[in-house]
C-alpha atoms as a PDB file:
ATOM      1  CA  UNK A   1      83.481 136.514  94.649  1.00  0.00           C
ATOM      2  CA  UNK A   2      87.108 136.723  93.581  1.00  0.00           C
ATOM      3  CA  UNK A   3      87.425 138.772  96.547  1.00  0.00           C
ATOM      4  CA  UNK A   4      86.495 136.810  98.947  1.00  0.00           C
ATOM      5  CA  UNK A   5      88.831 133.916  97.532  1.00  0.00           C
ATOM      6  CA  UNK A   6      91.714 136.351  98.113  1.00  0.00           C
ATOM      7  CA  UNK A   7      90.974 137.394 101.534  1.00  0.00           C
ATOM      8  CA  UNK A   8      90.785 133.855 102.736  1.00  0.00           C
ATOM      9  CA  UNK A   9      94.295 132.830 101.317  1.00  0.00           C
ATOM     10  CA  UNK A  10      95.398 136.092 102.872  1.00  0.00           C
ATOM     11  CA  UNK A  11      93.704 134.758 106.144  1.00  0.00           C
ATOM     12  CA  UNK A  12      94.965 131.302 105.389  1.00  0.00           C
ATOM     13  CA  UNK A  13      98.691 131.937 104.618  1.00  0.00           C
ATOM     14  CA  UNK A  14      98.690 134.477 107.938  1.00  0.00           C
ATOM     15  CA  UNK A  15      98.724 131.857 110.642  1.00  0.00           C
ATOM     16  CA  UNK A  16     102.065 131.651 112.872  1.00  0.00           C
ATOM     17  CA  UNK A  17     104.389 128.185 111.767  1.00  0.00           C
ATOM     18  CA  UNK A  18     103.127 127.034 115.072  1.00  0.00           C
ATOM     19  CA  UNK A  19      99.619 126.498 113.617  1.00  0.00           C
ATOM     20  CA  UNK A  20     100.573 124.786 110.849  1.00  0.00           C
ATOM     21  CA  UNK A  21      99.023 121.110 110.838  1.00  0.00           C
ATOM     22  CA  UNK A  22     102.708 118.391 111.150  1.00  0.00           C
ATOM     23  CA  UNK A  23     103.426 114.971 110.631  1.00  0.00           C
ATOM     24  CA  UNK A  24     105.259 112.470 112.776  1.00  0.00           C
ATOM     25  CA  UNK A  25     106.002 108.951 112.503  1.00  0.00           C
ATOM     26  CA  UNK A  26     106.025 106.180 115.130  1.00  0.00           C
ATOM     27  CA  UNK A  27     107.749 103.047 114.597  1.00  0.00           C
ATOM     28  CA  UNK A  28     107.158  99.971 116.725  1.00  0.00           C
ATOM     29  CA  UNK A  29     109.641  97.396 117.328  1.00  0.00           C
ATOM     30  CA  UNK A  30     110.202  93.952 119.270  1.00  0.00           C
ATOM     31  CA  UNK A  31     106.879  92.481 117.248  1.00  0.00           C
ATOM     32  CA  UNK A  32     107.287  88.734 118.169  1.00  0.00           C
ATOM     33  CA  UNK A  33     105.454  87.521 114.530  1.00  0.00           C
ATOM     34  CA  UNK A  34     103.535  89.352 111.552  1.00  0.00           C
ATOM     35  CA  UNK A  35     100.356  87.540 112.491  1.00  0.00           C
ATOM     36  CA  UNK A  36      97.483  90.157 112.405  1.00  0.00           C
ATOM     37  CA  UNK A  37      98.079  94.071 112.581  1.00  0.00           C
ATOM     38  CA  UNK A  38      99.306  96.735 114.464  1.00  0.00           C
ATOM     39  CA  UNK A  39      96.799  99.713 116.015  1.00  0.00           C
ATOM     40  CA  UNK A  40      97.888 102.561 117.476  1.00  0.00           C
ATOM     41  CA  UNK A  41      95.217 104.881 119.460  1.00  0.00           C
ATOM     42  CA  UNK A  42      96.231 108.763 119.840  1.00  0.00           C
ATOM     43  CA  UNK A  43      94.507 110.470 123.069  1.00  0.00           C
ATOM     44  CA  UNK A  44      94.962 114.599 123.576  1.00  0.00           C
ATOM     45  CA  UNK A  45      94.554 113.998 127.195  1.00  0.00           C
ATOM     46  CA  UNK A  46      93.940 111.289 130.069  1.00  0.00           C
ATOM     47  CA  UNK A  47      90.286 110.579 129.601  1.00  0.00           C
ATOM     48  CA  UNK A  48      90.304 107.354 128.559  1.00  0.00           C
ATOM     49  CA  UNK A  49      93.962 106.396 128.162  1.00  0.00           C
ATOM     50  CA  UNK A  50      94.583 103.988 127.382  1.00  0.00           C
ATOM     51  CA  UNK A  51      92.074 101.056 127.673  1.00  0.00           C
ATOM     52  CA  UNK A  52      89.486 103.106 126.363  1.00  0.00           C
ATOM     53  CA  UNK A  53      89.992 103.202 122.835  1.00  0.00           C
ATOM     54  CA  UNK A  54      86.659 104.546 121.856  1.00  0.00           C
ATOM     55  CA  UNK A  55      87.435 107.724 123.386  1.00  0.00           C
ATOM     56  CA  UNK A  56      90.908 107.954 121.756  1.00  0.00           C
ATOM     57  CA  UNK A  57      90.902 111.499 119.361  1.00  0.00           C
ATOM     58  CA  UNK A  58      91.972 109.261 116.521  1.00  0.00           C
ATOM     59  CA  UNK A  59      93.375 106.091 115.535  1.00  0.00           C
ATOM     60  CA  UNK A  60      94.957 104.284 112.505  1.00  0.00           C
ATOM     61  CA  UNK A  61      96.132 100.946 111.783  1.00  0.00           C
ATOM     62  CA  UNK A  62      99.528  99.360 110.304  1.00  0.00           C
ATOM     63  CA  UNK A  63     101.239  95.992 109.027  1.00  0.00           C
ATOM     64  CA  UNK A  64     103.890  94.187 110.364  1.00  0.00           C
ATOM     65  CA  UNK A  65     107.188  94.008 108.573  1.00  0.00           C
ATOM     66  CA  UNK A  66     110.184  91.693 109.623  1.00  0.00           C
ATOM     67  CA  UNK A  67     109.067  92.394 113.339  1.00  0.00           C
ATOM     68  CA  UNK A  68     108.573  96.272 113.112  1.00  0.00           C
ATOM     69  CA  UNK A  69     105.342  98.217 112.182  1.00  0.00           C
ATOM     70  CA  UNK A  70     105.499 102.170 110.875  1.00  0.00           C
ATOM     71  CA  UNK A  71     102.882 104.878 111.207  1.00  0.00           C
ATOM     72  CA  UNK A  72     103.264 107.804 109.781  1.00  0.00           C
ATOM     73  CA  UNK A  73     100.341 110.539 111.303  1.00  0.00           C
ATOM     74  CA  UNK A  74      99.372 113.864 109.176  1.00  0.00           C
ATOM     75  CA  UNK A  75      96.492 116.249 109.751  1.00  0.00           C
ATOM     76  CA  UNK A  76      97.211 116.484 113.907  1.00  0.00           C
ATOM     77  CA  UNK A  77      97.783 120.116 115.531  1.00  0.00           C
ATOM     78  CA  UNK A  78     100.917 120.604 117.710  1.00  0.00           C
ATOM     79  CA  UNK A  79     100.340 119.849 120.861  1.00  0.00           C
ATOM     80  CA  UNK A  80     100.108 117.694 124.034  1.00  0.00           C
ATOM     81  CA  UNK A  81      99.504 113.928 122.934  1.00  0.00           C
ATOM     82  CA  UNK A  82      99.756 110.391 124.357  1.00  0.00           C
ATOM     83  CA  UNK A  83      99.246 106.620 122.516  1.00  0.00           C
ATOM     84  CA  UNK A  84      98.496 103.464 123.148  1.00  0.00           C
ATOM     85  CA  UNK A  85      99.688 100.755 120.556  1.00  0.00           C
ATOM     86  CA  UNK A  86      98.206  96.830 120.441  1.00  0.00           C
ATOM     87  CA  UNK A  87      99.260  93.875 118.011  1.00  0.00           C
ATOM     88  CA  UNK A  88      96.101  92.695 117.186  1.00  0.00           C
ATOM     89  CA  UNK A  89      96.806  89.234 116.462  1.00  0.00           C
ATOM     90  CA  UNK A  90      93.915  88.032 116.114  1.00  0.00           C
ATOM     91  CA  UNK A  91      92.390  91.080 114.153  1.00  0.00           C
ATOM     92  CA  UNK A  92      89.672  91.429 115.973  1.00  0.00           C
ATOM     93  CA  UNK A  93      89.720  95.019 116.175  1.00  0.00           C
ATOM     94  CA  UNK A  94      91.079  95.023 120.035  1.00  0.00           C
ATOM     95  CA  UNK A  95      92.861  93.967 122.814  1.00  0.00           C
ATOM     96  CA  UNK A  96      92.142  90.618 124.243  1.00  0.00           C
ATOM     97  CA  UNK A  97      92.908  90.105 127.549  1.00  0.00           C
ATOM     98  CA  UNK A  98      92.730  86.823 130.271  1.00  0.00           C
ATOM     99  CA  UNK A  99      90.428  87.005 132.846  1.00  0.00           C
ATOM    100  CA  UNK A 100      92.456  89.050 135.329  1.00  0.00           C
ATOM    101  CA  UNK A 101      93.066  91.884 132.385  1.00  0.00           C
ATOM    102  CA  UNK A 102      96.394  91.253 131.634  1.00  0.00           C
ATOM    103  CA  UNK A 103      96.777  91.472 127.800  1.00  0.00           C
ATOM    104  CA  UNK A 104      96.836  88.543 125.849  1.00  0.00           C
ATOM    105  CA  UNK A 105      98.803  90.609 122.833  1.00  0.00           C
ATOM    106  CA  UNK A 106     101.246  92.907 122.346  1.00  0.00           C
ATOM    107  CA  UNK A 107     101.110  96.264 124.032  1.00  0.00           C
ATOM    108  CA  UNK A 108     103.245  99.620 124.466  1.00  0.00           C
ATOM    109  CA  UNK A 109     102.696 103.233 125.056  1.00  0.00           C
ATOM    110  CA  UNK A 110     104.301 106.787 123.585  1.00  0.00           C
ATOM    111  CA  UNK A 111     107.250 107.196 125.596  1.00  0.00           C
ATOM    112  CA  UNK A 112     107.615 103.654 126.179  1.00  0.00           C
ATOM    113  CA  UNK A 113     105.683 104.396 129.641  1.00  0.00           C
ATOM    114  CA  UNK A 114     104.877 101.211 131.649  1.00  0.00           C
ATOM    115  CA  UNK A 115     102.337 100.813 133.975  1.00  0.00           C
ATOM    116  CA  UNK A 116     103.061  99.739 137.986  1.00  0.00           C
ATOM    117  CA  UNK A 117     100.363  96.481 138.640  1.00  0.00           C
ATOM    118  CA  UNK A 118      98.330  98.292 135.431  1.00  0.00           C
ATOM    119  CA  UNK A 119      98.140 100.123 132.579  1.00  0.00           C
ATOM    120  CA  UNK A 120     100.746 103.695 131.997  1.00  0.00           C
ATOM    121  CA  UNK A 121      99.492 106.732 133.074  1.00  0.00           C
ATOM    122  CA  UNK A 122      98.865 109.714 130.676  1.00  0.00           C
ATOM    123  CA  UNK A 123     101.156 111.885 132.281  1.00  0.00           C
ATOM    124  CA  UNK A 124     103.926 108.749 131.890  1.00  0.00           C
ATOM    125  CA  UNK A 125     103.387 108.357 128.069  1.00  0.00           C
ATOM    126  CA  UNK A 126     102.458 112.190 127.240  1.00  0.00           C
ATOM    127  CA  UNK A 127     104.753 114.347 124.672  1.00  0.00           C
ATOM    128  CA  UNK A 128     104.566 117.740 123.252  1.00  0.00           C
ATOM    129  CA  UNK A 129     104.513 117.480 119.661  1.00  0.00           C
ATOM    130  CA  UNK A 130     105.705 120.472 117.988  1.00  0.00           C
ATOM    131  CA  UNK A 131     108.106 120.233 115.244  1.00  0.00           C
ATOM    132  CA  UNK A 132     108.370 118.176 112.615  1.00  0.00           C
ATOM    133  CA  UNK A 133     110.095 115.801 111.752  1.00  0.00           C
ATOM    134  CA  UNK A 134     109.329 113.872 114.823  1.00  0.00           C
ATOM    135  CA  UNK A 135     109.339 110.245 115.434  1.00  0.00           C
ATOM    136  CA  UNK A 136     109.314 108.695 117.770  1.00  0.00           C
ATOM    137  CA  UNK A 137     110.568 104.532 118.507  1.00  0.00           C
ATOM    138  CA  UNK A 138     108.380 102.095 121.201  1.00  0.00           C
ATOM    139  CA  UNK A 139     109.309  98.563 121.940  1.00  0.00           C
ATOM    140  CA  UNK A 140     106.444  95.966 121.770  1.00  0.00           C
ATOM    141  CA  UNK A 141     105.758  93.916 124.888  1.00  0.00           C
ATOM    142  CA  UNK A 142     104.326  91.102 126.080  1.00  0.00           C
ATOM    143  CA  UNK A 143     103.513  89.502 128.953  1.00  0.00           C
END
């Protein structure tokens, strides 16, 4: 059995740095008041992005702090990402929108991608994550 333990720290420790599971932060500004929370939605590629938040690879929720709102993201591969960030004011768990679909709360995007008469594209708000430390800073807006 020792054996065994020893070949798979061998195996373990014998991946390239560019395998190595990294960290980055995001930090969202412009939050017009500390009512509810922030969430932020992480999608690997456009399926879904970035309305449909069930489909999103993973997502993670943060308070809000003199207008501003920090996440700080471990256990994600290097990669091709995008995200999609709401102030859930309410707390509701989502983004409430008026009849027409135009968000009733705070919204942004990776990149700070905006949409033309809708919602960013993928391709707008994706970035290769590689290194770390990376963060990245997104302005809040509303509408």
């Amino acid at each position: 059995m020792k054996l065994m333990h020893i070949i798979l720290l061998l195996c373990l420790g014998s991946y390239p740095p560019d395998y190595q599971i990294k960290t980055f932060t995001v930090e969202v500004n412009n939050i017009k008041n500390s009512m509810g929370q922030v969430i932020i939605y992480i999608f690997r590629d456009a399926t879904g992005f970035p309305l449909e938040t069930d489909r999103a690879m993973r997502s993670s929720t943060a308070s809000i702090d003199s207008g501003s709102a920090t996440f700080s993201l471990s256990g994600l591969p290097p990669g091709k990402y995008a995200f999609s960030i709401i102030h859930d004011e309410n707390s509701n768990g989502e983004l409430d929108t008026n009849f027409l679909g135009m968000p009733l709360e705070g919204v942004c995007a990776s990149n700070n991608a905006k949409g033309f008469l809708g919602p960013p594209k993928f391709k707008d708000a994706a970035f290769s994550f590689e290194k770390t430390p990376f963060t990245m800073n997104v302005k809040m807006i509303y509408f």
